[in-house]
C-alpha atoms as a PDB file:
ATOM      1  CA  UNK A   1     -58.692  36.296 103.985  1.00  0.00           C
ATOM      2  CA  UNK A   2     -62.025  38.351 103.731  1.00  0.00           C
ATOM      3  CA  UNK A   3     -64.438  35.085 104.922  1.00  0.00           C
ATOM      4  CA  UNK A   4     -62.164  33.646 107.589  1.00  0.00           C
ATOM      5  CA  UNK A   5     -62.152  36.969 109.786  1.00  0.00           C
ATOM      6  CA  UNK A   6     -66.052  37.697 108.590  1.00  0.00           C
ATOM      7  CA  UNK A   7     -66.558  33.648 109.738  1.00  0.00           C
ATOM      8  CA  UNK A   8     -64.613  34.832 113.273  1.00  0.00           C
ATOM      9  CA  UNK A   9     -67.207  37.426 113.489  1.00  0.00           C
ATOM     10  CA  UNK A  10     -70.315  35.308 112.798  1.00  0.00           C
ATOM     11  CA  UNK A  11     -68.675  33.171 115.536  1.00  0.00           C
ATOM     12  CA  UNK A  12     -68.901  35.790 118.103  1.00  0.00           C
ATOM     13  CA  UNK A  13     -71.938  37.561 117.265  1.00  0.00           C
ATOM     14  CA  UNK A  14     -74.127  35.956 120.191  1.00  0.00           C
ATOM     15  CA  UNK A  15     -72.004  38.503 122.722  1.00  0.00           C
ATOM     16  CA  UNK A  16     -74.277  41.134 120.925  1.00  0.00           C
ATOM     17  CA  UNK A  17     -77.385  39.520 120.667  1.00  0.00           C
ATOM     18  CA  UNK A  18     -77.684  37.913 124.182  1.00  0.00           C
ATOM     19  CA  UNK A  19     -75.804  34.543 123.813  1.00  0.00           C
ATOM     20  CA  UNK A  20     -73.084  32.916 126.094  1.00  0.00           C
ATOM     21  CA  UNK A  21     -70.383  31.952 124.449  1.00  0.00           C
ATOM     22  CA  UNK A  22     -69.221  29.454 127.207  1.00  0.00           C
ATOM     23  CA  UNK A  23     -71.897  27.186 125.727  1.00  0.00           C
ATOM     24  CA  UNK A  24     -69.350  26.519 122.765  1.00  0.00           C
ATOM     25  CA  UNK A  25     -67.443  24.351 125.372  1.00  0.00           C
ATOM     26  CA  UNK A  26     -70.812  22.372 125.137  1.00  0.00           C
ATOM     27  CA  UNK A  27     -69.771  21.243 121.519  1.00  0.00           C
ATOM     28  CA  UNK A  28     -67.716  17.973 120.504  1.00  0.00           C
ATOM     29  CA  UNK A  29     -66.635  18.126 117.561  1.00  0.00           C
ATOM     30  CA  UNK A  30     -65.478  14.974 115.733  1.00  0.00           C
ATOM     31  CA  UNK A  31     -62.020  14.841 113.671  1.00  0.00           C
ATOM     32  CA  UNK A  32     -61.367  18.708 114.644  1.00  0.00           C
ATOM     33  CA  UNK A  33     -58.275  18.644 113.575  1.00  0.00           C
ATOM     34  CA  UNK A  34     -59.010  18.774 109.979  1.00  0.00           C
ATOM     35  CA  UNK A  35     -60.164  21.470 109.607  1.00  0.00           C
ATOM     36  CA  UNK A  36     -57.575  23.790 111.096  1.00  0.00           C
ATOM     37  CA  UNK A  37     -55.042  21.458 108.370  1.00  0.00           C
ATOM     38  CA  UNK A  38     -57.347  22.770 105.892  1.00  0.00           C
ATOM     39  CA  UNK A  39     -57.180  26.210 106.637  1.00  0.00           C
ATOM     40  CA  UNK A  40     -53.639  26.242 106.942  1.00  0.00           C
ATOM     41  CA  UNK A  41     -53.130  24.537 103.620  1.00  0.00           C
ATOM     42  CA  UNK A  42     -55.195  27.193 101.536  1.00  0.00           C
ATOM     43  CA  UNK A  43     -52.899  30.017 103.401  1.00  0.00           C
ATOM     44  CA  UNK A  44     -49.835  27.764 102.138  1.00  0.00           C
ATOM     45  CA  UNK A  45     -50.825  27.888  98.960  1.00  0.00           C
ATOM     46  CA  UNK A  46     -52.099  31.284  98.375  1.00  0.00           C
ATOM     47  CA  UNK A  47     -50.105  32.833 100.381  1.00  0.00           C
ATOM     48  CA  UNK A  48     -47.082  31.570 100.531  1.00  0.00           C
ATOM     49  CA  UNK A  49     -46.211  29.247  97.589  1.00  0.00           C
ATOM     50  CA  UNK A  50     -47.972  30.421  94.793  1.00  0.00           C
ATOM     51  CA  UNK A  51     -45.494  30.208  92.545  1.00  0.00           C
ATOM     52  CA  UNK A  52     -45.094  26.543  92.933  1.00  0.00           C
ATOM     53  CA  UNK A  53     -46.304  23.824  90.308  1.00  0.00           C
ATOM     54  CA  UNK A  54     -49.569  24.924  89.666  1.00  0.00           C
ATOM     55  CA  UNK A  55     -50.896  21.359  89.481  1.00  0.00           C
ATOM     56  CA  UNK A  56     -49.564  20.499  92.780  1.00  0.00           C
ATOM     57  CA  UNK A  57     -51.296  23.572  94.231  1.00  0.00           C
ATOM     58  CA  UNK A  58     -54.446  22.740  91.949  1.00  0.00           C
ATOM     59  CA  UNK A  59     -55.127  19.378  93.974  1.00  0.00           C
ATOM     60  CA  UNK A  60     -54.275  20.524  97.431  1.00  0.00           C
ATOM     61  CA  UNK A  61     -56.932  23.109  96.812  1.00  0.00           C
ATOM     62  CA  UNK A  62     -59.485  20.864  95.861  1.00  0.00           C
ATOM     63  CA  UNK A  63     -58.262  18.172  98.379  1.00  0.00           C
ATOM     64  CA  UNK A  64     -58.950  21.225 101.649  1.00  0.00           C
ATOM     65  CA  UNK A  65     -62.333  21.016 100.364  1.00  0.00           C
ATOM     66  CA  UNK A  66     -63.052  17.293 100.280  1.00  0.00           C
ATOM     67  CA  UNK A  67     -61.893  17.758 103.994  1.00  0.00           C
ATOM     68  CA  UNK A  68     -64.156  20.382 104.986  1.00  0.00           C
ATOM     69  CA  UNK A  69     -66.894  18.425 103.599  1.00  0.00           C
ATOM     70  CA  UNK A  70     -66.112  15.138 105.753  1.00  0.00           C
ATOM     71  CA  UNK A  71     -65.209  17.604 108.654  1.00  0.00           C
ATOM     72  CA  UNK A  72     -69.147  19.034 108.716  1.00  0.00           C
ATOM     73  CA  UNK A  73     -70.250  14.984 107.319  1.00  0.00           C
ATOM     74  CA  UNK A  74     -68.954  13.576 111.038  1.00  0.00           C
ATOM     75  CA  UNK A  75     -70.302  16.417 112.826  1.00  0.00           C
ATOM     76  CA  UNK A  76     -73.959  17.317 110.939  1.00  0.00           C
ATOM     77  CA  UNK A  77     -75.678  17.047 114.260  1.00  0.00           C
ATOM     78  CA  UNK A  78     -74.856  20.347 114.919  1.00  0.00           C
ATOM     79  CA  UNK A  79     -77.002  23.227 113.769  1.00  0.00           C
ATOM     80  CA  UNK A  80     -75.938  25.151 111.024  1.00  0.00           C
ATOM     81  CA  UNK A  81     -73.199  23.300 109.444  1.00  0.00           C
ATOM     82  CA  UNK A  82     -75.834  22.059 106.387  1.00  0.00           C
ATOM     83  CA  UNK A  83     -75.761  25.658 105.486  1.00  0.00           C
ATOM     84  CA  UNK A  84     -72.079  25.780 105.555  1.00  0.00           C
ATOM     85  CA  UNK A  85     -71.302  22.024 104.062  1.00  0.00           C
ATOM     86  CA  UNK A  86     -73.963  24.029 101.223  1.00  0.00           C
ATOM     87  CA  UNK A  87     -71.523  27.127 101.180  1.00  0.00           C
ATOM     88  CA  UNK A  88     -68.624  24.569 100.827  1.00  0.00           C
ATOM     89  CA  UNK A  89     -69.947  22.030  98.220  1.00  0.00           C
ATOM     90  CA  UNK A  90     -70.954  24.984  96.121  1.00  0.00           C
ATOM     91  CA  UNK A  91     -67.120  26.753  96.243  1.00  0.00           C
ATOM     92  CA  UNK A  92     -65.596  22.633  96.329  1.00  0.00           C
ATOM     93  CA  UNK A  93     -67.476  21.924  92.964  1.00  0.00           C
ATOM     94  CA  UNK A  94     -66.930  24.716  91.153  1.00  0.00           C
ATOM     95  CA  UNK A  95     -63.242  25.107  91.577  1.00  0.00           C
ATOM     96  CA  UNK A  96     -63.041  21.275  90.935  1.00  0.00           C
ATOM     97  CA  UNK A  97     -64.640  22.158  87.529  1.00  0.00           C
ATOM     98  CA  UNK A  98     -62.399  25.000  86.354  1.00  0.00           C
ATOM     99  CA  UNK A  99     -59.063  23.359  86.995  1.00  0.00           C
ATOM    100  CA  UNK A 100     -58.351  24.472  91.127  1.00  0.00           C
ATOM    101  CA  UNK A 101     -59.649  27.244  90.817  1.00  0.00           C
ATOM    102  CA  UNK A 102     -62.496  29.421  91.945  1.00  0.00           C
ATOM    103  CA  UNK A 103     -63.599  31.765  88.623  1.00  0.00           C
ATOM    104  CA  UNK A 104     -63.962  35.429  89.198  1.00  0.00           C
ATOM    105  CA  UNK A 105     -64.838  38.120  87.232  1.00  0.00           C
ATOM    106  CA  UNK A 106     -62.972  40.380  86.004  1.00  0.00           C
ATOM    107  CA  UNK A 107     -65.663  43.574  87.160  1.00  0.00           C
ATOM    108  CA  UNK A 108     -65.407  41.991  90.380  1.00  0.00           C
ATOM    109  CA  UNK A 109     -61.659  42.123  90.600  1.00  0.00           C
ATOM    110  CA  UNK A 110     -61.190  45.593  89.156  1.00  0.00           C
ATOM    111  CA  UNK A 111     -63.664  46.733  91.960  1.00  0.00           C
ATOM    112  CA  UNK A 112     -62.124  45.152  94.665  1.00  0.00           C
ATOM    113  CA  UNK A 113     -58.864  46.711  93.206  1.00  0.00           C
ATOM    114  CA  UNK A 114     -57.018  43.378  92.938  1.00  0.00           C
ATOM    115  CA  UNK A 115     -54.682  42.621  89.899  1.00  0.00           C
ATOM    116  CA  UNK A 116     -53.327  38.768  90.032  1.00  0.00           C
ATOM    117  CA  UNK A 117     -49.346  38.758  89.120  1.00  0.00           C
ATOM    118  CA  UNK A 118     -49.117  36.572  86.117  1.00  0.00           C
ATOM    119  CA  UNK A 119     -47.708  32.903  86.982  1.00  0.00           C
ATOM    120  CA  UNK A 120     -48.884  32.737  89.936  1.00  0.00           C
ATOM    121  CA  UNK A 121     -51.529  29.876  91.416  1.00  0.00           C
ATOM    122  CA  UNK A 122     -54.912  31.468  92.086  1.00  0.00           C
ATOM    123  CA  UNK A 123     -57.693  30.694  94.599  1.00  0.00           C
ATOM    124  CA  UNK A 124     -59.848  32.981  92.719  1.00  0.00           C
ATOM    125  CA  UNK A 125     -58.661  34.181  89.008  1.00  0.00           C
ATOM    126  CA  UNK A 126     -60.545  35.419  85.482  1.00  0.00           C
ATOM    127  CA  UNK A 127     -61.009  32.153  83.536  1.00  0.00           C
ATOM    128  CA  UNK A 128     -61.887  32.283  79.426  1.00  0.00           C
ATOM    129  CA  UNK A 129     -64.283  29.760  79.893  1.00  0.00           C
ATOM    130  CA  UNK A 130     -65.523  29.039  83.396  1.00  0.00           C
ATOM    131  CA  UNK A 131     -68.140  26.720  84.249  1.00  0.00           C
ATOM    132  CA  UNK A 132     -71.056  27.786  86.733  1.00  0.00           C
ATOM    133  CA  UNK A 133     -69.977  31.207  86.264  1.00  0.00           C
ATOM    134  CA  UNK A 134     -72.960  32.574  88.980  1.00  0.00           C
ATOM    135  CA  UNK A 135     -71.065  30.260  91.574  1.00  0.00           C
ATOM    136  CA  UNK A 136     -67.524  32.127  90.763  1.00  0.00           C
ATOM    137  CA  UNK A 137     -66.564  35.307  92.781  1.00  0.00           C
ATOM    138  CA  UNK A 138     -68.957  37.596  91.320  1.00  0.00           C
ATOM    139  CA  UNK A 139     -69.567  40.510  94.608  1.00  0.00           C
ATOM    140  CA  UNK A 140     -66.830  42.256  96.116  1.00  0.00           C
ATOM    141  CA  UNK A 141     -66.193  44.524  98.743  1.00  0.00           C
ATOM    142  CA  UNK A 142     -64.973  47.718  97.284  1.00  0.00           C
ATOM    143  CA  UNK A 143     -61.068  49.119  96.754  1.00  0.00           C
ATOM    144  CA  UNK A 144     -60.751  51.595  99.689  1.00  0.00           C
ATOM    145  CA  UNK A 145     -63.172  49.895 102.088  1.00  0.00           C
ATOM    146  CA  UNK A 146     -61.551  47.482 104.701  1.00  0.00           C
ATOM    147  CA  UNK A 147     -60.673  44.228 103.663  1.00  0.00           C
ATOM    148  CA  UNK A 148     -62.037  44.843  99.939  1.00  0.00           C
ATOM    149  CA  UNK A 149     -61.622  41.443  97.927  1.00  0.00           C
ATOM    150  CA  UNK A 150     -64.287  39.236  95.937  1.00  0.00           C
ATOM    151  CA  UNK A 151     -66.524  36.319  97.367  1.00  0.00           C
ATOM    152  CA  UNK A 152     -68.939  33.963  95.962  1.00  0.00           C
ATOM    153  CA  UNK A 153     -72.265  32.562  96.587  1.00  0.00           C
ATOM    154  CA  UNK A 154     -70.602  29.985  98.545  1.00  0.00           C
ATOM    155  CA  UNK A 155     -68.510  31.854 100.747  1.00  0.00           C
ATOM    156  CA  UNK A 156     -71.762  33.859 101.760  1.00  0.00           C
ATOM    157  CA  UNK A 157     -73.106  30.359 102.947  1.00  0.00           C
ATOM    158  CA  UNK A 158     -70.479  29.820 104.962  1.00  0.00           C
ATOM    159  CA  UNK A 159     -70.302  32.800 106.929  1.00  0.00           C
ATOM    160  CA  UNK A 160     -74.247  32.483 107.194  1.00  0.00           C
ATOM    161  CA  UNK A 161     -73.945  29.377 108.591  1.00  0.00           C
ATOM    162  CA  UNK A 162     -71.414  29.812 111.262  1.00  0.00           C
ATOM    163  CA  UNK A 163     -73.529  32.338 112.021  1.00  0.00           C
ATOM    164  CA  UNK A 164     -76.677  30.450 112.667  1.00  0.00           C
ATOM    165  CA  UNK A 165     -74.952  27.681 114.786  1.00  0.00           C
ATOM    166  CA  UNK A 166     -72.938  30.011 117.080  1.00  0.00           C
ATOM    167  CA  UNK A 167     -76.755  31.873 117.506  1.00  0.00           C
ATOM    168  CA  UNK A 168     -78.490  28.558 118.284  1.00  0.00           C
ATOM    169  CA  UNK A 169     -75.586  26.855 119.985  1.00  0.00           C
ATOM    170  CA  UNK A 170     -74.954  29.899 122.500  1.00  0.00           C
ATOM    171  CA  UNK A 171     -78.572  30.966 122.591  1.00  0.00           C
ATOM    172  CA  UNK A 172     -79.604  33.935 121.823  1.00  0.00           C
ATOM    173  CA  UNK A 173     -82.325  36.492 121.307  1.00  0.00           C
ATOM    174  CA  UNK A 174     -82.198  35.207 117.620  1.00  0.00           C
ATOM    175  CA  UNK A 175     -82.503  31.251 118.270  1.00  0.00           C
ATOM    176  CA  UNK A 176     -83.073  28.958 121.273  1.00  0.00           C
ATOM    177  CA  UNK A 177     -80.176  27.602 122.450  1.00  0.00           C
ATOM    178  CA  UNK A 178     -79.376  23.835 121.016  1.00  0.00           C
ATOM    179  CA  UNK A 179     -78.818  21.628 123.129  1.00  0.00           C
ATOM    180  CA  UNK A 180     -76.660  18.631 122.115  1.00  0.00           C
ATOM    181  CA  UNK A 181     -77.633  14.579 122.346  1.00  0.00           C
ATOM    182  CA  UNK A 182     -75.335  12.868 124.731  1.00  0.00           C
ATOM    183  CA  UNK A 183     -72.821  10.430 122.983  1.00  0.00           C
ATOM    184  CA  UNK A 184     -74.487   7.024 123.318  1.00  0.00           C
ATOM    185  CA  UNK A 185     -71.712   4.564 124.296  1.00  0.00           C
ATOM    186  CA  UNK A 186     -71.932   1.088 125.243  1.00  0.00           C
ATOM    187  CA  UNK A 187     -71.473   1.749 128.858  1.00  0.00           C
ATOM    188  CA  UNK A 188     -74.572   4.427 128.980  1.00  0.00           C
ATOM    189  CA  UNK A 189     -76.255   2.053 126.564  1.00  0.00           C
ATOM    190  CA  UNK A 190     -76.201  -0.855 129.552  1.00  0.00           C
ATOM    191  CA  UNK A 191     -76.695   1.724 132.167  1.00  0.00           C
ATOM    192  CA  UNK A 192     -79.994   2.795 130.388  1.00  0.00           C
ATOM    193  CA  UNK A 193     -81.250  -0.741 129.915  1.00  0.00           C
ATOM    194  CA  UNK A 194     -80.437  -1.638 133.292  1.00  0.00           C
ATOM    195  CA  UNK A 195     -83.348  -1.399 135.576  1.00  0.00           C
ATOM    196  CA  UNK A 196     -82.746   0.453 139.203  1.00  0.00           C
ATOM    197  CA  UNK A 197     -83.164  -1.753 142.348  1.00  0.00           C
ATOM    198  CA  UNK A 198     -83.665  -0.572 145.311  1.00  0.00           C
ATOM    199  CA  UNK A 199     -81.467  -1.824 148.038  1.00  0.00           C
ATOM    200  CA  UNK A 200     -82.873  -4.701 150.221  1.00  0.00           C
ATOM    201  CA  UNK A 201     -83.611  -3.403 153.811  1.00  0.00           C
ATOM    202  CA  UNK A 202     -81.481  -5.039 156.588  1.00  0.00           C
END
């Protein structure tokens, strides 16, 4: 659970560079409520079933991803989710390539301190033959440090990118502050094309 609480702290990080984080309430998001399904389906998974039919698990893995990447397709107006649809694609493909799973490596594991029970369905596992093995989880945070695990490529881009877009949507000392285009509807649509007339003097 390493990148969610690092992507919590990317999300705050304008209260300590100068940013106002009641500018999120700025923000509309479009189909937000897939990606809190998402999240909650890779804790199912990993978490709580992993012992379930691995193929099962396999395509619900892949299937969170394909719904991240429409989640950040509906909303790419907003700066800094092309970094993180990047960060996504990159960890989407590659586990969609080895099976539902995300490759690690085994240095990476044994550094991190973590030894997968055997049976069980893995987000992030030693494969014999992975494919784009420098996309797998190849860094990890030490045994003994807090919150040691493994993390890819991708899951760097994703933690980089809700960084940028919490610094340039709250403003900050980092990045102007963005300010969002107005939904055009066909109400403001008429309004605009309407021309203003003054009222007739009695």
């Amino acid at each position: 659970m390493i990148i969610p609480l690092m992507g919590l702290l990317a999300l705050i990080s304008p209260v300590f560079t100068g940013g106002r984080l009641r500018r999120f309430g700025d923000v509309r998001l479009r189909q937000a409520i897939v990606l809190p399904i998402a999240l909650i389906s890779q804790i199912v998974i990993i978490e709580v079933i992993p012992e379930a039919n691995h193929a099962a698990l396999s395509a619900v893995h892949i299937a969170t991803y394909v719904a991240a990447g429409w989640f950040v397709w509906v909303n790419r107006a907003i700066p800094g989710l092309w970094i993180i649809a990047l960060g996504a694609a990159s960890n989407g493909i590659t586990i969609a390539l080895n099976g539902g799973t995300l490759p690690a490596s085994r240095a990476a594991l044994n550094a991190a301190g973590i030894h997968p029970k055997a049976g069980e369905f893995l987000n992030s596992g030693v494969l014999t033959h992975p494919h784009l093995g420098f996309l797998d989880d190849v860094f990890a945070i030490p045994a003994g440090w807090p919150l040691s695990n493994v993390f890819s490529v991708g899951d760097a881009l994703i933690v980089i990118g809700v960084f940028w877009a919490a610094q340039r949507i709250c403003g900050s000392r980092l990045a102007p502050a963005w300010r969002p285009t107005a939904e055009i509807t066909p109400d403001t649509a008429l309004k605009a094309a309407t021309p203003a007339v003054d009222p007739v003097p009695q």
